[in-house]
N, C-alpha and C. Protein backbone atom coordinates (compact mmCIF):
# COMPACT_ATOMS: atom_id res chain seq x y z
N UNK A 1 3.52 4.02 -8.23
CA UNK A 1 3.97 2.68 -8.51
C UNK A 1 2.75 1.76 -8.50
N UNK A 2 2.64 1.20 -9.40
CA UNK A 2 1.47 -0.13 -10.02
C UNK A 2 1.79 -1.26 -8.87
N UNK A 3 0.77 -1.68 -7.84
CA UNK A 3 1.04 -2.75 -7.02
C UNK A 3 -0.42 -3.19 -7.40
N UNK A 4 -0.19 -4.61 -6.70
CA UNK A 4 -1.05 -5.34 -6.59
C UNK A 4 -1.59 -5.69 -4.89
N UNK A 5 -3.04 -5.37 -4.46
CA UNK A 5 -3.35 -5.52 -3.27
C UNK A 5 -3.60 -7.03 -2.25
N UNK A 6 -2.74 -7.37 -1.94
CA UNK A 6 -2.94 -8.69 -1.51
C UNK A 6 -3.74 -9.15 0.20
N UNK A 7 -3.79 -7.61 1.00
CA UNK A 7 -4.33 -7.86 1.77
C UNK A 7 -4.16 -6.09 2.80
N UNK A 8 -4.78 -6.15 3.87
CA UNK A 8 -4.72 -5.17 4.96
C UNK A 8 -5.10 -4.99 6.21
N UNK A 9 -4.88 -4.76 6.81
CA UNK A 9 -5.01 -5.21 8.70
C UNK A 9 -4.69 -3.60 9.11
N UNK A 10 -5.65 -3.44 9.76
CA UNK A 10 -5.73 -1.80 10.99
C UNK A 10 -5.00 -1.86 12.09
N UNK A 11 -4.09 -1.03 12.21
CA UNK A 11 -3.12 -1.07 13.32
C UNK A 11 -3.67 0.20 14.34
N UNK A 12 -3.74 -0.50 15.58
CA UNK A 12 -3.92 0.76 16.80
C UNK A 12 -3.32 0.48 17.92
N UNK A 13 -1.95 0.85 18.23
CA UNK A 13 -1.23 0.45 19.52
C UNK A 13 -0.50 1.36 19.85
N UNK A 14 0.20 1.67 20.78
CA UNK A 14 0.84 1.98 21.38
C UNK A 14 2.50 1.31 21.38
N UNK A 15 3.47 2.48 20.62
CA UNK A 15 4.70 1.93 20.59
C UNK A 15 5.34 1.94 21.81
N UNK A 16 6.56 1.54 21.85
CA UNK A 16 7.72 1.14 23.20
C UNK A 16 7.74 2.64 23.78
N UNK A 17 8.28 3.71 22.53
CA UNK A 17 7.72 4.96 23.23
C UNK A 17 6.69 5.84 23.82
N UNK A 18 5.88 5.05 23.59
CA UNK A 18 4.68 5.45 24.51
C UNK A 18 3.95 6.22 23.43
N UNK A 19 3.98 6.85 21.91
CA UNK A 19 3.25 7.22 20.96
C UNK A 19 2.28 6.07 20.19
N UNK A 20 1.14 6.67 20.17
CA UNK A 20 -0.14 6.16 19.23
C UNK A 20 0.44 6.04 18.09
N UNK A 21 0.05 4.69 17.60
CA UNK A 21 0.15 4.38 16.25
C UNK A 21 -1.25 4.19 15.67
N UNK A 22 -1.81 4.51 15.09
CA UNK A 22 -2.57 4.06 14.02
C UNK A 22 -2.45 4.47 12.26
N UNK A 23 -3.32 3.94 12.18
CA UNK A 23 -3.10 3.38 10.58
C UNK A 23 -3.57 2.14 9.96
N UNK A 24 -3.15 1.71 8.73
CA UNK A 24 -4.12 0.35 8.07
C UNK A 24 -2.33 0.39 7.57
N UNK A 25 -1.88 -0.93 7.42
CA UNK A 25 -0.89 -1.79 6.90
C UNK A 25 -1.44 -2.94 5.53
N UNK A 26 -0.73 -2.46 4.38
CA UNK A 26 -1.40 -2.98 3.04
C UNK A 26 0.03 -4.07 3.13
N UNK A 27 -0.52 -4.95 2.71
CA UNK A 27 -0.13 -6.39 2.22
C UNK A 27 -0.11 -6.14 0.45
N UNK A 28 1.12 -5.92 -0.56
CA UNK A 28 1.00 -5.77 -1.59
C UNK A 28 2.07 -6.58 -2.22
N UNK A 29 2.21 -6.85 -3.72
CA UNK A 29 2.69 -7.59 -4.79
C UNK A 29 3.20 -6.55 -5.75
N UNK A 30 4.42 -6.75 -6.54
CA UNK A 30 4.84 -6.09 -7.53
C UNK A 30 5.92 -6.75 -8.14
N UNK A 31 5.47 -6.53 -9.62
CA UNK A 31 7.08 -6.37 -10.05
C UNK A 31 7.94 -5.43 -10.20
N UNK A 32 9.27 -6.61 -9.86
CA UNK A 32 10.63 -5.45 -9.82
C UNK A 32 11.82 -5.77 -10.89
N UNK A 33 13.00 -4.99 -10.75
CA UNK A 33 13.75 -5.45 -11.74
C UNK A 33 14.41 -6.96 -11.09
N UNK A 34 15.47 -8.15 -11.78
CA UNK A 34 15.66 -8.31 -10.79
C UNK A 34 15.14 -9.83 -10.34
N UNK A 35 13.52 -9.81 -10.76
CA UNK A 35 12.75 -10.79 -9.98
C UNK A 35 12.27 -11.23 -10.53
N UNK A 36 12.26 -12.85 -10.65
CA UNK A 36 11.20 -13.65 -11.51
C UNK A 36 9.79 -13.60 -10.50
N UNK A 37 8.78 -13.19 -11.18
CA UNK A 37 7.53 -13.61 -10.53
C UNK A 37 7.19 -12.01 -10.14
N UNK A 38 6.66 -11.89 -8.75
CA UNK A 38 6.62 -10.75 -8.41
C UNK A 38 7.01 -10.62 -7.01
N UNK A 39 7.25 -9.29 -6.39
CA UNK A 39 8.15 -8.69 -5.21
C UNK A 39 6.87 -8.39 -4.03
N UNK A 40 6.94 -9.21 -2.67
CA UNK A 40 5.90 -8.81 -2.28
C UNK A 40 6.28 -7.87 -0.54
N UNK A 41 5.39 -6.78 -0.48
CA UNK A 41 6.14 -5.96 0.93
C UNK A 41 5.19 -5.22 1.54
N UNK A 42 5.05 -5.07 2.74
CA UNK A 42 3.59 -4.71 3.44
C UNK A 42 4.70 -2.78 3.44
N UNK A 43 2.75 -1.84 3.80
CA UNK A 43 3.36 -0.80 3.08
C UNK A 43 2.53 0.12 4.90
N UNK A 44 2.68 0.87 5.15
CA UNK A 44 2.41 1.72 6.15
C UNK A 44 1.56 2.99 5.59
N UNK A 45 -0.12 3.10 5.97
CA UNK A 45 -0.38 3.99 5.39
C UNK A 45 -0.92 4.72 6.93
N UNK A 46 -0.38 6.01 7.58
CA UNK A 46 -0.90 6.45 8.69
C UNK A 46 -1.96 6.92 8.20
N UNK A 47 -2.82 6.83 9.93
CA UNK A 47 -4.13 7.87 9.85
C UNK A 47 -3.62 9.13 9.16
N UNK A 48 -5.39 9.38 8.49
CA UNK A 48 -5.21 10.66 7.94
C UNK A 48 -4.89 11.00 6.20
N UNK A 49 -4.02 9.73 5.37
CA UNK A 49 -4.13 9.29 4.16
C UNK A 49 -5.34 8.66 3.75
N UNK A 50 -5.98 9.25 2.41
CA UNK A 50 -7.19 8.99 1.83
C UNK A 50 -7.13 7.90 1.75
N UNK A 51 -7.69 6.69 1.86
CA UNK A 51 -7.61 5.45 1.77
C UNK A 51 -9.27 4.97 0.88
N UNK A 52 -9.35 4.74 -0.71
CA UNK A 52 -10.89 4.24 -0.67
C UNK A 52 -10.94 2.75 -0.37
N UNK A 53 -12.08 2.36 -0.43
CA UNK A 53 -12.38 1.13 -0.60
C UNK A 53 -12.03 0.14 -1.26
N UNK A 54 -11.00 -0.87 -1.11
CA UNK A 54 -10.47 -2.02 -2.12
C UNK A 54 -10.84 -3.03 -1.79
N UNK A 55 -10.34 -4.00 -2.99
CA UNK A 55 -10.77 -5.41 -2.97
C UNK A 55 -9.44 -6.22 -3.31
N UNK A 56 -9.11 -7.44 -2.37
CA UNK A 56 -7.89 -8.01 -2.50
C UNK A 56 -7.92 -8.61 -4.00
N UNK A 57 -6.71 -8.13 -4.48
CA UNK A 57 -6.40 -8.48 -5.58
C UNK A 57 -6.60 -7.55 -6.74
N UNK A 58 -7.29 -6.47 -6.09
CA UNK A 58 -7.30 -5.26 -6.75
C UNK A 58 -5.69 -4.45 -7.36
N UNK A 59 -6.08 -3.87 -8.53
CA UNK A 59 -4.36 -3.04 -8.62
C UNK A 59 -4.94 -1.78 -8.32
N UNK A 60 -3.88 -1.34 -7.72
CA UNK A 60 -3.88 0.29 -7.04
C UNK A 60 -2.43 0.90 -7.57
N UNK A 61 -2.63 2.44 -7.41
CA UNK A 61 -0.93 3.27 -7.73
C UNK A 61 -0.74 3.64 -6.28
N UNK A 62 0.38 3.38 -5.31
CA UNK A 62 0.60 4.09 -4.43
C UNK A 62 1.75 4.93 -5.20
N UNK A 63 1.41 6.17 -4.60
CA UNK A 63 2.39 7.33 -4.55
C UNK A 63 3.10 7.64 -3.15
N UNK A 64 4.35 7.46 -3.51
CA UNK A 64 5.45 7.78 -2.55
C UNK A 64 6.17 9.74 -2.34
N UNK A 65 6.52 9.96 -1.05
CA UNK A 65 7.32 11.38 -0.74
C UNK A 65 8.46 11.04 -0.84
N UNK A 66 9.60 11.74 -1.14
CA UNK A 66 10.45 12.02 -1.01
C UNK A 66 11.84 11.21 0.23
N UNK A 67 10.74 10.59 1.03
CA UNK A 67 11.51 10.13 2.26
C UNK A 67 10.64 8.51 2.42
N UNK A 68 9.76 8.29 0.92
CA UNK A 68 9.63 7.06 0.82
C UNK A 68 8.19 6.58 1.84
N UNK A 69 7.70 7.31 2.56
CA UNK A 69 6.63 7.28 2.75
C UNK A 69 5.53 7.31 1.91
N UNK A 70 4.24 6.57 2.27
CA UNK A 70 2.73 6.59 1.65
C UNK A 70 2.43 7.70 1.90
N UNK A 71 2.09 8.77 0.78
CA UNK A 71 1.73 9.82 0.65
C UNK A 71 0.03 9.49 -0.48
N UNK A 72 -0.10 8.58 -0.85
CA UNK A 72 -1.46 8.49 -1.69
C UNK A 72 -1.70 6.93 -2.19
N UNK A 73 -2.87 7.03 -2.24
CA UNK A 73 -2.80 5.33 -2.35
C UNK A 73 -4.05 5.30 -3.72
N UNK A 74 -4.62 5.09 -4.91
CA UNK A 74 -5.86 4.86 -5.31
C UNK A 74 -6.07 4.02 -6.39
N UNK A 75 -7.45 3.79 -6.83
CA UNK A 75 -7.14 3.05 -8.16
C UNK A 75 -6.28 2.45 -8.92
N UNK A 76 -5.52 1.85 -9.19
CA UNK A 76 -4.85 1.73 -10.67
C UNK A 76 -5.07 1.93 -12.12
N UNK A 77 -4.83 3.00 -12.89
CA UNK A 77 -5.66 3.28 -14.05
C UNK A 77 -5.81 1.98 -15.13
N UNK A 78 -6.95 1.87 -15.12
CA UNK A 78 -7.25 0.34 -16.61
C UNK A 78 -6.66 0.30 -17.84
N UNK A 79 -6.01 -0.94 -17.96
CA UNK A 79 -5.81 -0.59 -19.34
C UNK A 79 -7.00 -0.76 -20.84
N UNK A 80 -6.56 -0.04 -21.81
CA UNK A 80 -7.69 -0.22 -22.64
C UNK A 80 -7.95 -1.72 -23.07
N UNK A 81 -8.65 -2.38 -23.73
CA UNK A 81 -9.08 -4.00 -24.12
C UNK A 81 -8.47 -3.25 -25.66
N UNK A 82 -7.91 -4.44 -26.32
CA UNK A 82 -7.11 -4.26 -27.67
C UNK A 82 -7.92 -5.08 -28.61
C-alpha cells in the first residue's frame, strides 16, 4: 500500500504485562475510498523489520501479513515524468 511518511518516533518500554516493546511507530497519510483529502494512521513496525532510511514526506509501500501487521516497509516505486 502507497503511503505517505509524515513522521516516526522509537518506542522502548515496557508494557502493563511486563513484556519489552520496541520498535519505531510511523506517522503516515493515504488515500482511501471514502475520503476527501487523505486518511492519516500511525503504523507499528517491531524490532527486527528492515526499516531504511526516510525522509518525512517521503512515499514508501508498506506491505502488510495476513493478520494486518507490518511485515515490510520500503521505497515507493517513482513514477515515470510524461
Amino acid at each position: 500500500m502507497k503511503m505517505r511518511l509524515l513522521g516516526a518516533r522509537e518506542l522502548d518500554f515496557k508494557a502493563n504485562d511486563g513484556s519489552q516493546v520496541k520498535g519505531m511507530q510511523l506517522f503516515v497519510a493515504y488515500t482511501a475510498e471514502n475520503v476527501v483529502g487523505e486518511m492519516s494512521d500511525k503504523l507499528f513496525i517491531r524490532d527486527g523489520v528492515d526499516l531504511p532510511q526516510f525522509k518525512v514526506g517521503e512515499a514508501i509501500e508498506v506491505a502488510f501479513n495476513n493478520r494486518g501487521k507490518v511485515e515490510s516497509v520500503k521505497p515507493a516505486a517513482k513514477q515515470a515524468s510524461q
